[in-house]
Protein backbone atom coordinates (compact mmCIF):
# COMPACT_ATOMS: atom_id res chain seq x y z
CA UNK A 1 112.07 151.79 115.81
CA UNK A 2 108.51 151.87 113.69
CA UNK A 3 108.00 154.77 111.76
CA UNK A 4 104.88 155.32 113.94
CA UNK A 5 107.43 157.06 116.47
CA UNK A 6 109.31 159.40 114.08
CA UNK A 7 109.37 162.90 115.39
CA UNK A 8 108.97 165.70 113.35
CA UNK A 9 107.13 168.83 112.71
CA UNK A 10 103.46 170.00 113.22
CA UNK A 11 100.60 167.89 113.17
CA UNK A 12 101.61 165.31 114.68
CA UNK A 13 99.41 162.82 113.02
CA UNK A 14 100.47 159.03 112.75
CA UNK A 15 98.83 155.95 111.01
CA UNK A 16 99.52 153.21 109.72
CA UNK A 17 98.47 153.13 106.37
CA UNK A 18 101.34 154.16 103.98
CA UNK A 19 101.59 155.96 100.75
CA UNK A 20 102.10 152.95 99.39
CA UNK A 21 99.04 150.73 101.17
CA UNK A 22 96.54 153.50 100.01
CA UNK A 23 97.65 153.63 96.64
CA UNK A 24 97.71 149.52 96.16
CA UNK A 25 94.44 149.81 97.52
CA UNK A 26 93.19 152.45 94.89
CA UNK A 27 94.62 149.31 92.16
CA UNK A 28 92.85 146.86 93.63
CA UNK A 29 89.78 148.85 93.50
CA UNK A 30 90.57 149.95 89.60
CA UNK A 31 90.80 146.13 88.69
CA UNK A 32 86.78 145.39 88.14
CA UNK A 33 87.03 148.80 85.93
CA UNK A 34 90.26 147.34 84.42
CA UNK A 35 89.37 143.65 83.82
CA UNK A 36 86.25 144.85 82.32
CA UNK A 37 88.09 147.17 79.93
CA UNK A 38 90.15 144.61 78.46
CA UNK A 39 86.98 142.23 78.26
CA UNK A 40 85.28 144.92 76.35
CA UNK A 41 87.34 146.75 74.25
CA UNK A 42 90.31 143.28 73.60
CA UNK A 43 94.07 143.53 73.98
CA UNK A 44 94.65 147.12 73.02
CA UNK A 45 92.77 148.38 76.03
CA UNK A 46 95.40 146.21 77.60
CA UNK A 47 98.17 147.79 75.80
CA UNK A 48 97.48 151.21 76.06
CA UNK A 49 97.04 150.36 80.28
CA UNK A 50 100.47 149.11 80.15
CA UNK A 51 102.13 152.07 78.10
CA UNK A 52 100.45 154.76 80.39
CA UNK A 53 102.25 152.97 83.26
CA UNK A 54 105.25 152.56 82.02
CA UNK A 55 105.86 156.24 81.11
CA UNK A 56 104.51 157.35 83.96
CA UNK A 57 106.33 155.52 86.15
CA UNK A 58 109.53 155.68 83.66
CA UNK A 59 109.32 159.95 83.67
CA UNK A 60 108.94 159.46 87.76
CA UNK A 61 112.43 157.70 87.99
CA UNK A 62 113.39 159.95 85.24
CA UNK A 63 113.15 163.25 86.70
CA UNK A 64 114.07 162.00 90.41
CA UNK A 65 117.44 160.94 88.94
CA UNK A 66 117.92 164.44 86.92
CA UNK A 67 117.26 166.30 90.02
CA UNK A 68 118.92 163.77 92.48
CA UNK A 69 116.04 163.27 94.21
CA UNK A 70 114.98 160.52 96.31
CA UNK A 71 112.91 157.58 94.22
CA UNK A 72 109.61 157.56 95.03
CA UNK A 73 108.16 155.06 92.05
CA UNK A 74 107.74 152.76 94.97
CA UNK A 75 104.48 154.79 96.06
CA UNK A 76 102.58 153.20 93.51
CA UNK A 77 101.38 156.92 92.74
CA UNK A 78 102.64 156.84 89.40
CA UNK A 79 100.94 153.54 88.35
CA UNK A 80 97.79 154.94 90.00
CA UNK A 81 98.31 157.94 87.44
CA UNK A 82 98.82 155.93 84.70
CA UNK A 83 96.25 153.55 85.27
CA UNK A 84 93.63 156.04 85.53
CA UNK A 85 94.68 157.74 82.84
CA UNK A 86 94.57 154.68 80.67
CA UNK A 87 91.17 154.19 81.97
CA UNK A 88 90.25 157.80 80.68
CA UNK A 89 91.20 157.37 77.49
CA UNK A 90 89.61 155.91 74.03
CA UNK A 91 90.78 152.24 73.16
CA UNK A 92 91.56 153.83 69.70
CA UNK A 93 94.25 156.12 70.71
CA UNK A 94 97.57 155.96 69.17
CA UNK A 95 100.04 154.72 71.63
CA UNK A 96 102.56 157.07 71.27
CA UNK A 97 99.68 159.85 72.42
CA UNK A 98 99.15 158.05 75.26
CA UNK A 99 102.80 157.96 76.60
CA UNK A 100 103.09 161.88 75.83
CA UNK A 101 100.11 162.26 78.04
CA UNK A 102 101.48 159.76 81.12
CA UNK A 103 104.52 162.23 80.27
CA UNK A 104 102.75 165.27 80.85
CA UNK A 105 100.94 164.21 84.01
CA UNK A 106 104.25 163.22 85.54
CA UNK A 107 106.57 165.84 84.76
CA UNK A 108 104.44 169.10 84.08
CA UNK A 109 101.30 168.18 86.64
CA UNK A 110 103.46 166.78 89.16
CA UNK A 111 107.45 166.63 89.65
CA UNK A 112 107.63 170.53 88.19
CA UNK A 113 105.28 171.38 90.97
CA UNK A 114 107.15 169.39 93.85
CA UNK A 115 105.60 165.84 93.24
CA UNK A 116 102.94 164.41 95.33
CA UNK A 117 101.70 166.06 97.60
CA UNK A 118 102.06 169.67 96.10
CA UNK A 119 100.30 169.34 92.51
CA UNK A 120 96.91 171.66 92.24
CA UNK A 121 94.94 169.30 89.84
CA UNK A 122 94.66 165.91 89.41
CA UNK A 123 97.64 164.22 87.11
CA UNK A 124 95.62 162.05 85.07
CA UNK A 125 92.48 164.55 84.80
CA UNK A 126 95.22 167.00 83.77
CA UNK A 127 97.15 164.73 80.97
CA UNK A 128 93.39 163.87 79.63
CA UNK A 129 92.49 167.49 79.26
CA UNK A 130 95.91 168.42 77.84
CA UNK A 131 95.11 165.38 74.97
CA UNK A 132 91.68 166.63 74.30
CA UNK A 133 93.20 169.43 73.19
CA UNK A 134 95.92 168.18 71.32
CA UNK A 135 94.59 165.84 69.74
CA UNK A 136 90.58 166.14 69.95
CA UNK A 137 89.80 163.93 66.78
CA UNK A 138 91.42 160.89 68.38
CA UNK A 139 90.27 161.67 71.89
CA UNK A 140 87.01 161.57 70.57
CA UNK A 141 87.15 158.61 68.55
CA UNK A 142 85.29 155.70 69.73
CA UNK A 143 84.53 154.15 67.21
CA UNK A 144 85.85 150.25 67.58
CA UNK A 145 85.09 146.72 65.58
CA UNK A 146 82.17 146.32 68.68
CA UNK A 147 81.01 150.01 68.61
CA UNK A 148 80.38 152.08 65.62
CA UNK A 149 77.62 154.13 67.06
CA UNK A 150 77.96 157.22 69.19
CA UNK A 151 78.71 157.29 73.08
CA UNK A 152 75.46 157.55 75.14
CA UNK A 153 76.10 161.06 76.13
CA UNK A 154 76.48 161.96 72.71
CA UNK A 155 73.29 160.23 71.49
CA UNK A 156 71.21 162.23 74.07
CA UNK A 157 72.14 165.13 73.33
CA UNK A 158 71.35 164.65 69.65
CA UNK A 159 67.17 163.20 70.82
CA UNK A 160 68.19 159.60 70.82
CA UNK A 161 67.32 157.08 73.27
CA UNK A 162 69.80 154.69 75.38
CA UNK A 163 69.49 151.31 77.04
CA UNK A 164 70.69 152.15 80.56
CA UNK A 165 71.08 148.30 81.38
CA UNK A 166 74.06 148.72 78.47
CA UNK A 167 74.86 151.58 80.48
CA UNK A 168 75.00 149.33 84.07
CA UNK A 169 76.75 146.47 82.56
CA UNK A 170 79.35 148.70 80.21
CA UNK A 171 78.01 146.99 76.31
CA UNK A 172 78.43 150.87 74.70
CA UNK A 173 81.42 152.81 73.42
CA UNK A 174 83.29 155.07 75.69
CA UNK A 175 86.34 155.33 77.35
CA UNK A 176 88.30 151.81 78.37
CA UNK A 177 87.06 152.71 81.90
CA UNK A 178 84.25 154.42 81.96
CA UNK A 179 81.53 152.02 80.49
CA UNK A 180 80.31 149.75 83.75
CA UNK A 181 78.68 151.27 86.36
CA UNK A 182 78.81 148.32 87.73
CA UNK A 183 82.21 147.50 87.80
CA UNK A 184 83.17 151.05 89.00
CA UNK A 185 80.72 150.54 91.70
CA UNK A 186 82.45 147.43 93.14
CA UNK A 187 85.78 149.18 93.17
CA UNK A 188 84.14 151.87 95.00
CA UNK A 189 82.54 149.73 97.64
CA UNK A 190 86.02 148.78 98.41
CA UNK A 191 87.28 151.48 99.19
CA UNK A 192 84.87 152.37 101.61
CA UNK A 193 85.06 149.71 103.36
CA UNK A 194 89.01 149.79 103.50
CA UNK A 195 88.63 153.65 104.63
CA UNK A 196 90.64 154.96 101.90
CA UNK A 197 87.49 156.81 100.88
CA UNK A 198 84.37 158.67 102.20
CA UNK A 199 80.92 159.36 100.72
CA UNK A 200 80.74 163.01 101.25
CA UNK A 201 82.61 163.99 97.88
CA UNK A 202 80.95 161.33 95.91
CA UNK A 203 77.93 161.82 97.05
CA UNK A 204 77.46 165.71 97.19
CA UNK A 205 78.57 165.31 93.83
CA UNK A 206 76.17 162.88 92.58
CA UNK A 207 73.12 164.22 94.52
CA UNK A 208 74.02 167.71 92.85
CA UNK A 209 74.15 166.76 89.51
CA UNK A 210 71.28 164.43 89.84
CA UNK A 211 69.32 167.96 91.20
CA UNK A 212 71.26 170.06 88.26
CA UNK A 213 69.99 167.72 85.64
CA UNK A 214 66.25 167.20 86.62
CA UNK A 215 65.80 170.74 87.41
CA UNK A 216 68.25 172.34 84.04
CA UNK A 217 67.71 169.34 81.87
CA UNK A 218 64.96 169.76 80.03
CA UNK A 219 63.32 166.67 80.54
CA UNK A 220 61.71 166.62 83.91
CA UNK A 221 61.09 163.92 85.94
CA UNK A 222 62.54 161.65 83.04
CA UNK A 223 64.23 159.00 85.83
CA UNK A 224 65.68 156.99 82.25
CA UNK A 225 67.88 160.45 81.28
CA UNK A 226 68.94 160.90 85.25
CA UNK A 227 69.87 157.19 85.19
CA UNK A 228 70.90 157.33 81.55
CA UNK A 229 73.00 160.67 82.61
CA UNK A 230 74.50 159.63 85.73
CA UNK A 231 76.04 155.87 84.20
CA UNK A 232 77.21 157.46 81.39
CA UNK A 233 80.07 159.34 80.66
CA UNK A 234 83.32 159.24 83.38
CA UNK A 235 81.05 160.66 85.98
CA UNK A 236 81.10 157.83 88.19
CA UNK A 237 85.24 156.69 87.21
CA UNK A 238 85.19 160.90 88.64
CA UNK A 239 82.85 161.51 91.46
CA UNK A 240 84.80 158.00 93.66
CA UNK A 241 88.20 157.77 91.63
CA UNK A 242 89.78 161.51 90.96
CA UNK A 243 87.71 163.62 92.81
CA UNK A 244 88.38 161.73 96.06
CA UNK A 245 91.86 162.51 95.27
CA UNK A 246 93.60 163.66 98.65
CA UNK A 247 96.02 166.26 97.20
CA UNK A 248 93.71 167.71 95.14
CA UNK A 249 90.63 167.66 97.67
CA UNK A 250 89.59 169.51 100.44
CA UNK A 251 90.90 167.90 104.01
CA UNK A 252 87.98 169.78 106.02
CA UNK A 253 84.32 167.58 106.47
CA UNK A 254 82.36 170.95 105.26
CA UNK A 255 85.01 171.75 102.38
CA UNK A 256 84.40 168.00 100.72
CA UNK A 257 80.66 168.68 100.68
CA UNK A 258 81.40 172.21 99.36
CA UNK A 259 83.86 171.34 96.32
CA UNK A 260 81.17 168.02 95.63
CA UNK A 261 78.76 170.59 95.06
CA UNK A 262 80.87 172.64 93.01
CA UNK A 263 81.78 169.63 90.92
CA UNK A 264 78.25 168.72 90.06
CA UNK A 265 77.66 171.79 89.39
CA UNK A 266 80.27 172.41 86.81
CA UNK A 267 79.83 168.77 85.41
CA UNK A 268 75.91 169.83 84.96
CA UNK A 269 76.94 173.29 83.21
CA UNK A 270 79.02 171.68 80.99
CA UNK A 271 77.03 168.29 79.72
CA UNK A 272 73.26 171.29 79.85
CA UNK A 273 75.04 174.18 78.06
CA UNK A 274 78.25 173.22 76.93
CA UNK A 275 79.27 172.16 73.53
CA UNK A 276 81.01 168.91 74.53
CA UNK A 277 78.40 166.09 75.95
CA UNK A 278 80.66 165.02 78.46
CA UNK A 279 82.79 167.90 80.75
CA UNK A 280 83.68 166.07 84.30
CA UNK A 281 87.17 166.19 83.96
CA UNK A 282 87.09 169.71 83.07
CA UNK A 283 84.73 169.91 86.21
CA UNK A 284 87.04 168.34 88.91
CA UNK A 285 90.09 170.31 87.42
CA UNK A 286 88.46 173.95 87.88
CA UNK A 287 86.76 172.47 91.58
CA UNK A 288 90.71 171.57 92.15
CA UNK A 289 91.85 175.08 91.60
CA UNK A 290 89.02 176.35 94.02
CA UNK A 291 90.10 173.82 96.81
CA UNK A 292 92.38 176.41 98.56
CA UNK A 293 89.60 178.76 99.11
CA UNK A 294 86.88 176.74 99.93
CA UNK A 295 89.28 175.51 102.75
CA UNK A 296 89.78 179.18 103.80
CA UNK A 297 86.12 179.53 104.51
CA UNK A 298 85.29 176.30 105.64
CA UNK A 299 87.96 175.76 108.83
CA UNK A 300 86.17 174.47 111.57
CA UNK A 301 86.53 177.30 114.38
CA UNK A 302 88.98 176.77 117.39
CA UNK A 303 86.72 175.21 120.07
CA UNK A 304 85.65 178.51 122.63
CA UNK A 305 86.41 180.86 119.31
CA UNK A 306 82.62 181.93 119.20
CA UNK A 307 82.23 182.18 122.91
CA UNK A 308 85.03 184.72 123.28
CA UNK A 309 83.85 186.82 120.20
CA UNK A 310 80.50 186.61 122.41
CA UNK A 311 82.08 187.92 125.54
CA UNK A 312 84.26 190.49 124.36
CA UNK A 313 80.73 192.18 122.26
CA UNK A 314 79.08 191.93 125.45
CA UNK A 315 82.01 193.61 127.61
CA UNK A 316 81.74 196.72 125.19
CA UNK A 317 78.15 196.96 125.40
């Protein structure tokens, strides 16, 4: 019988698409952002891809077998994980930092807290914050045999300008992944079109901090920073990749537009006033803890809800 007709309990909502399907999907759409990585940065973006994979999936199977649960590495959600972890991370990194942090996303960000499904913030977002502060001097090193300079963000912030064609195309420093606009783009288109995805946490999040920026920023209508801001920096790899997560986002239409705003918010808080020029994965992690409240208030209401309230103000009167 198809797994379309298993019963169990409340909602009683059936598809097609698998765990599995929407995560192979989410790889596909990482591979422009991937491809490019290696392309830019040489073999040891390619290496440190494959380590953050293999520990994440190896501490999956790992802790499944310790607590005799069922193997779930056949989800693909641990290669996602890794992957995008990878993709968050400096090409300089020490290897053996980057398998602590696939650990860390697995085990402490999500097996300890049930495993998919029941983690608060985003694994990858999570292992990337726990590294910056571990080990901030080599999460902040980008400094390769193609780039010696700073990252864009960085260079703003210290009065210099940036070519944002670089920044379209992915020729500056960064993070293995977050470099191309262009590349994350495509990988984003797809997504949309195969449904895994919808615009209105991506785009509430971009239109905020697009708002944030030109009103806080202190350069006006400057449309070279807002384009300059909004390329740089993993806030593209965030707004369609992590935030778009769907255990760690909102399920109701009002609460994605909600916790979008709140992430460009954040994101524009931290890269105006903060100390660090960059600050979305610090953004989507706090938005992520806020996730259970803005679904409290934003629950659509029970169709004839207000009508009744209506009625029963008018009986007393």
């Amino acid at each position: 019988m198809s797994d379309l007709y298993h019963v169990s309990s409340s909602p009683h909502v059936r598809a097609k698409d698998t765990t599995g399907r929407i995560m192979l999907y989410v790889v596909i759409a990482l591979l422009p952002t991937s491809l490019f990585g290696i392309y830019n940065f040489g073999a040891k973006a390619l290496l440190l891809m494959a380590v953050t994979i293999a520990s994440c999936v190896a501490s999956e199977w790992v802790y499944n077998k310790i607590v005799h649960k069922e193997q779930t590495i056949t989800d693909f959600s641990a290669v996602v994980t890794g992957l995008l972890l990878a993709l968050n991370l400096p090409v300089t990194l020490p290897w053996w930092e980057a398998v602590l942090g696939g650990v860390f996303a697995i085990i402490v960000v999500k097996c300890l807290f049930g495993g998919l499904g029941q983690n608060f913030m985003n694994p990858a977002l999570g292992a990337r914050c726990f590294l910056l502060i571990a080990f901030a001097a080599h999460m902040t090193n980008y400094v390769t045999d193609t780039y010696t300079g700073a990252t864009p963000l960085a260079a703003m912030r210290n009065g210099e300008a940036v070519n944002t064609m670089d920044l379209l195309i992915g020729r500056t420093a960064g993070t293995i992944g977050e470099t191309s606009a262009i590349a994350i783009l495509l990988g984003a288109i797809f997504l949309i079109l195969m449904g895994v995805i919808d615009l209105k946490i991506p785009a509430s999040y971009i239109i905020t901090f697009a708002l944030f920026t030109l009103i806080f920023g202190g350069h006006g209508m400057d449309w070279n920073y807002l384009t300059a801001q909004l390329c740089g920096g993993g806030l593209m790899l965030g707004a369609f990749f992590m935030a778009t997560d769907y255990v760690t986002s909102p399920i109701t239409p009002a609460g994605k537009i909600v916790f979008g705003i709140c992430c460009g918010i954040l994101t524009g808080l931290f890269r105006t006033f903060g100390a660090n020029a960059e600050g979305v994965s610090f953004a989507i992690i706090l938005s992520n803890l806020l996730v259970p409240m803005i679904e409290k208030f934003t629950v659509p209401r029970a169709f004839g809800v207000v009508k009744e309230a209506k009625n029963k103000e008018g009986g007393k009167q």
